[in-house]
Protein backbone atom coordinates (compact mmCIF):
# COMPACT_ATOMS: atom_id res chain seq x y z
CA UNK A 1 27.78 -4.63 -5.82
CA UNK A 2 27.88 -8.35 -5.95
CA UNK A 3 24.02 -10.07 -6.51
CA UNK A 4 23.01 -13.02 -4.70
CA UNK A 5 20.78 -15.96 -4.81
CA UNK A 6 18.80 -15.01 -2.25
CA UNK A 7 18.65 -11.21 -1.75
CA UNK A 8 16.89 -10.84 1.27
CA UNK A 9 18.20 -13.14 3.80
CA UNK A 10 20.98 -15.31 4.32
CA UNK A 11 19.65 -17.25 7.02
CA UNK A 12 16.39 -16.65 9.29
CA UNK A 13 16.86 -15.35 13.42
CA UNK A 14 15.57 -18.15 15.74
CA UNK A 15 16.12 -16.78 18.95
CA UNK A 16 14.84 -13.64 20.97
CA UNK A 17 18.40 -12.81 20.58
CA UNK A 18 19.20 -13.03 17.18
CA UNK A 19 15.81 -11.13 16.37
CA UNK A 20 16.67 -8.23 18.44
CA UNK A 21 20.09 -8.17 16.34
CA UNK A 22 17.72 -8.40 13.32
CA UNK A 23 15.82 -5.51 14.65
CA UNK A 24 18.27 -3.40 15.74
CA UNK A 25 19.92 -4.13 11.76
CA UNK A 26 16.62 -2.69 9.99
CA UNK A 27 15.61 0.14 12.42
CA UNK A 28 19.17 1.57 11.32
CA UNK A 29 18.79 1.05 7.79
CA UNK A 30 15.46 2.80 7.57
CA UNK A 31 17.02 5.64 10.05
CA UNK A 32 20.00 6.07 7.52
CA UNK A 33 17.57 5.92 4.49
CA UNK A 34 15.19 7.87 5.56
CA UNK A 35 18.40 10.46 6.73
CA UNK A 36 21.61 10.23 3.50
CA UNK A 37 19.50 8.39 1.05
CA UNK A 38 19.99 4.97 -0.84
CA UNK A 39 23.50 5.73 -2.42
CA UNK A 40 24.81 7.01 1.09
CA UNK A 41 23.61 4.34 3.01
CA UNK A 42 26.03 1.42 2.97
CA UNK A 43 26.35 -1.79 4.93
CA UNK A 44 29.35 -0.73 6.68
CA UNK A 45 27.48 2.26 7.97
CA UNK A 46 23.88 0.26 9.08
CA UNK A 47 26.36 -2.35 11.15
CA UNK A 48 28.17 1.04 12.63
CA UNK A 49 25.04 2.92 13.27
CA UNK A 50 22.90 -0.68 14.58
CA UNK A 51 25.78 -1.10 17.04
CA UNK A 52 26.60 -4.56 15.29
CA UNK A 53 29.62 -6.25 13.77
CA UNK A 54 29.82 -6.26 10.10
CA UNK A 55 30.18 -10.13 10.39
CA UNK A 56 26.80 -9.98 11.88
CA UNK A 57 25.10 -8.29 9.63
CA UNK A 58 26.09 -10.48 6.82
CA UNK A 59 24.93 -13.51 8.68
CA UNK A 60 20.96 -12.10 8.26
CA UNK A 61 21.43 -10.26 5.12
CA UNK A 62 24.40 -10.51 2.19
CA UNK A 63 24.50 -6.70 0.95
CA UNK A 64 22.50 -3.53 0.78
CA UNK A 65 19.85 -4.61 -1.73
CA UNK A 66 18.65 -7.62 1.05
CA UNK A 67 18.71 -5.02 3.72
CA UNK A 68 16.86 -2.38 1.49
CA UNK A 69 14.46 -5.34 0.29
CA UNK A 70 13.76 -6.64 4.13
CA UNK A 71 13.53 -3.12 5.75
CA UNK A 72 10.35 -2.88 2.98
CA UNK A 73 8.96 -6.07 3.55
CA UNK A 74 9.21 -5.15 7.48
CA UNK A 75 7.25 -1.90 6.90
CA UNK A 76 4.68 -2.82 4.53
CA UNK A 77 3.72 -5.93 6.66
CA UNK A 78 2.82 -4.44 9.59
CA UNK A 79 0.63 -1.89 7.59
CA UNK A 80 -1.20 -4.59 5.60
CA UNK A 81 -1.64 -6.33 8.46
CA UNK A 82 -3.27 -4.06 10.38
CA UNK A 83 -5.87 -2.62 7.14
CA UNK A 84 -6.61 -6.10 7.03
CA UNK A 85 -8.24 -6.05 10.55
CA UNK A 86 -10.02 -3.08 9.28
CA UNK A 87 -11.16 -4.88 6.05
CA UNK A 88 -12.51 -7.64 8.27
CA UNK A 89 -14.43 -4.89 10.61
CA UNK A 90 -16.44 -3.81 7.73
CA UNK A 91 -17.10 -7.12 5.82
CA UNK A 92 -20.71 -6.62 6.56
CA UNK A 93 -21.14 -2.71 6.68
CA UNK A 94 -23.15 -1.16 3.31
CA UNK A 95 -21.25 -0.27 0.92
CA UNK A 96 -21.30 3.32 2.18
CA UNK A 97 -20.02 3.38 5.61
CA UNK A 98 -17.10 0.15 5.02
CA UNK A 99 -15.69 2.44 2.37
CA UNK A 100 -15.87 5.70 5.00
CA UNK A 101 -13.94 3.43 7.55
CA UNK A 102 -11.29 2.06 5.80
CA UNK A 103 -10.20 5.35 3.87
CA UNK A 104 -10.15 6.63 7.62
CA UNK A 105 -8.26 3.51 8.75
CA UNK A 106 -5.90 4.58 5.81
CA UNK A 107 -5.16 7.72 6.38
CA UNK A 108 -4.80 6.74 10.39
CA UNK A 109 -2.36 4.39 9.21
CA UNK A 110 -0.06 6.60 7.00
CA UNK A 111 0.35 9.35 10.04
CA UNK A 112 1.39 5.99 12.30
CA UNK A 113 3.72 4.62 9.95
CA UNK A 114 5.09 7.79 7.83
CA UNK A 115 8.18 5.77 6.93
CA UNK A 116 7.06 3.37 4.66
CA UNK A 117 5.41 6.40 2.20
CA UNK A 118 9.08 7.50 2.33
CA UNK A 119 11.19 4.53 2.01
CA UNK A 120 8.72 2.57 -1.01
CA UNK A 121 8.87 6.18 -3.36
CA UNK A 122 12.49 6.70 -2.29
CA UNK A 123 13.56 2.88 -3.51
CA UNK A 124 11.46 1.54 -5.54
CA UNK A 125 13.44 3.39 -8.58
CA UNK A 126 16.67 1.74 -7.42
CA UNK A 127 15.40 -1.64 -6.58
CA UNK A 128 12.90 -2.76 -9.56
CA UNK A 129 15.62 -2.76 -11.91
CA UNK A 130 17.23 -5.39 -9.98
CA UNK A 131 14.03 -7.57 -10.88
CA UNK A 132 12.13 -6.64 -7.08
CA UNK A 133 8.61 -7.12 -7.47
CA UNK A 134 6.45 -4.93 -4.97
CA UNK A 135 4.66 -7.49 -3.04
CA UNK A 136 3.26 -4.39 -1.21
CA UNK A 137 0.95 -3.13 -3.74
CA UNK A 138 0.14 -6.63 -4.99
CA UNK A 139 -1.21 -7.34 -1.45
CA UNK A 140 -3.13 -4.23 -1.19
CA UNK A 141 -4.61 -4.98 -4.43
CA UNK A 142 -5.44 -8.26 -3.51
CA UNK A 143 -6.95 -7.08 -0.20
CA UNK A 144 -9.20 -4.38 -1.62
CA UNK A 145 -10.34 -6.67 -4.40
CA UNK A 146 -11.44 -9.48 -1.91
CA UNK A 147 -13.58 -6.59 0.02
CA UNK A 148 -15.04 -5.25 -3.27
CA UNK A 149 -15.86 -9.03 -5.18
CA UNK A 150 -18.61 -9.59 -2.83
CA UNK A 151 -20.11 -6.34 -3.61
CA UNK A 152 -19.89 -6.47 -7.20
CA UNK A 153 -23.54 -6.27 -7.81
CA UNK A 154 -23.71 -3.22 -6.03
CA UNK A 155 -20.79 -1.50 -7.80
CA UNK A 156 -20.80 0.32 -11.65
CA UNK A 157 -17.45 -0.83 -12.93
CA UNK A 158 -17.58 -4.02 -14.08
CA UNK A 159 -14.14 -4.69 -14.60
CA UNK A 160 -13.15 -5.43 -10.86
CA UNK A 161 -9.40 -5.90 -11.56
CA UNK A 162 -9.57 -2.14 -13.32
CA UNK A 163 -11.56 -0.56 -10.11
CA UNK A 164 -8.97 -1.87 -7.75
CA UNK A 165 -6.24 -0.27 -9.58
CA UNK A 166 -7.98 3.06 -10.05
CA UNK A 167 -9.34 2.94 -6.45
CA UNK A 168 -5.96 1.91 -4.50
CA UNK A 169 -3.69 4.46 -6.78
CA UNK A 170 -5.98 6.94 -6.66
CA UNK A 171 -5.78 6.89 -2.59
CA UNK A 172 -2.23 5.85 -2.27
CA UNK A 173 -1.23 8.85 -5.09
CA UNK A 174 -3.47 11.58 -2.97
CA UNK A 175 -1.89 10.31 0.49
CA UNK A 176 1.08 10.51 -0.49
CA UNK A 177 1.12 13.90 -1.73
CA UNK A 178 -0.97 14.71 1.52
CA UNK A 179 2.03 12.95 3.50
CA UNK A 180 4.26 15.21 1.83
CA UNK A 181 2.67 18.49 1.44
CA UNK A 182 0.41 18.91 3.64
CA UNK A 183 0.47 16.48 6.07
CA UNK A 184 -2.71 18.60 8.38
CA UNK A 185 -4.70 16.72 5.76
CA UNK A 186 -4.24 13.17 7.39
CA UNK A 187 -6.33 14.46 10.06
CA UNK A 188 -8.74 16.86 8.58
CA UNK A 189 -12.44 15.57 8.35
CA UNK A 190 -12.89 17.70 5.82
CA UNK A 191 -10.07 15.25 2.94
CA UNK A 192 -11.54 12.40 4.85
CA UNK A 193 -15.06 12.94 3.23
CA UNK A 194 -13.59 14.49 -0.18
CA UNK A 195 -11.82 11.00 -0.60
CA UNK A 196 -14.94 9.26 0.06
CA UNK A 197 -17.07 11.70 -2.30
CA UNK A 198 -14.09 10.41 -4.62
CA UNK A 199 -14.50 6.90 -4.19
CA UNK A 200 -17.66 6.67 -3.76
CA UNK A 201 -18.66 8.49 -6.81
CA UNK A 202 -16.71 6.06 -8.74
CA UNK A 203 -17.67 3.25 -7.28
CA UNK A 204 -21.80 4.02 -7.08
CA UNK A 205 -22.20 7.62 -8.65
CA UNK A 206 -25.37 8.83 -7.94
CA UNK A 207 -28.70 8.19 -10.47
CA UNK A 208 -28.29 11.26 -12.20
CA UNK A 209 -24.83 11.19 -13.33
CA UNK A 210 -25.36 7.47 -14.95
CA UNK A 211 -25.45 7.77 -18.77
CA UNK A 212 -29.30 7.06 -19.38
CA UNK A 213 -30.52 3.64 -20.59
CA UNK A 214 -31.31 3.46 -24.13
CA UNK A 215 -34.65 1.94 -24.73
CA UNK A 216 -35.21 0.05 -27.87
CA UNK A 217 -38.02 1.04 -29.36
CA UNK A 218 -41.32 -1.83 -29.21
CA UNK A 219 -42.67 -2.70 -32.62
CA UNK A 220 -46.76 -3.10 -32.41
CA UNK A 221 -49.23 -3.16 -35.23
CA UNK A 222 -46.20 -2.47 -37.98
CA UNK A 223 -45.42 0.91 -35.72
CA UNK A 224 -42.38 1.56 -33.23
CA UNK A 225 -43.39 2.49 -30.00
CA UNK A 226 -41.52 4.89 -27.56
């Protein structure tokens, strides 16, 4: 498959027209991903099942690795866009509650847009090899840390850039596996609050499970004192 420059697009739509066309272009791909898989989709077959010309195609996107690459950036932009409206909702909510509405605001989000679960596990594999950096997960990561920096005070982990990565895999690992086992668990109340005991426990675990303090003992009168 022949590389180029610029992966992703070959030029940008600027008309209602041409962004229909550009529409039209990705909804197939992710339909025929989704359906044969990376190695049966081809470009020949998105143009075919789009309703395009091949030539038309190739004017938005030069092979199957831009197409694959766009179709991801499509998906995961509308899903970061919208948790970041739910990030903003709970700027100012303890620590408590924000956390209890944006796992829910996750998991509503993964039953609205099952697709991108499928498509980023599905093509990742094939596409990081061709030096594709998930800007996905490196936006997530940035928009959970910016929610928990203000809040480090009230936090145990001190390193934040750790407790983002433990915190967003840790969801984004038991989601998907939800997604694709037992999808009933998106909207049971019951996961909802074990993924918030989860978090939660990591984040602020309760008195009694923090390692106790150790005191150093107070010398007075030439004797240690307890």
């Amino acid at each position: 498959m022949p590389r180029s420059s610029s992966p992703t697009h070959r030029k940008h739509p600027r008309q209602s027209r041409a962004q229909a066309t550009c529409d039209a272009i990705l909804t197939a791909t992710a339909r025929l991903l989704i359906r044969d898989g990376y190695e049966a989709t081809s470009t020949n077959r998105v143009a075919q099942e789009a309703g395009v010309s091949i030539g038309s195609l190739y004017q938005y996107y030069p092979n199957k690795e831009g197409l694959v690459m766009a179709v991801l950036e499509q998906h995961g932009g509308r899903w970061l866009a919208e948790f970041q409206v739910g990030l903003e909702q709970s700027t100012s909510a303890p620590l408590s509650v924000a956390v209890r509405s944006i796992i829910q605001q996750v998991l509503t989000l993964k039953r609205l847009h099952p697709q991108l679960d499928v498509l980023r596990y599905a093509l990742l594999p094939h596409l990081r090899p061709l030096g594709y950096v998930d800007t996905f997960e490196q936006e997530l990561f940035r928009l959970v840390r910016s929610f928990l920096a203000p809040r480090v005070d009230d936090i145990r982990p001190r390193e934040l850039d750790m407790a983002v990565f433990i915190v967003v895999h840790s969801l984004e690992a038991l989601c998907h596996a939800s997604g694709v086992q037992r999808p009933d668990y998106l909207t049971n109340d019951v996961f909802l609050e074990e993924l918030c005991a989860l978090v939660l426990g990591y984040l602020r675990p309760a008195p009694a499970l923090l390692p106790r303090a150790r005191h150093r003992p107070a010398r007075s009168g030439g004797k240690y004192e307890q």
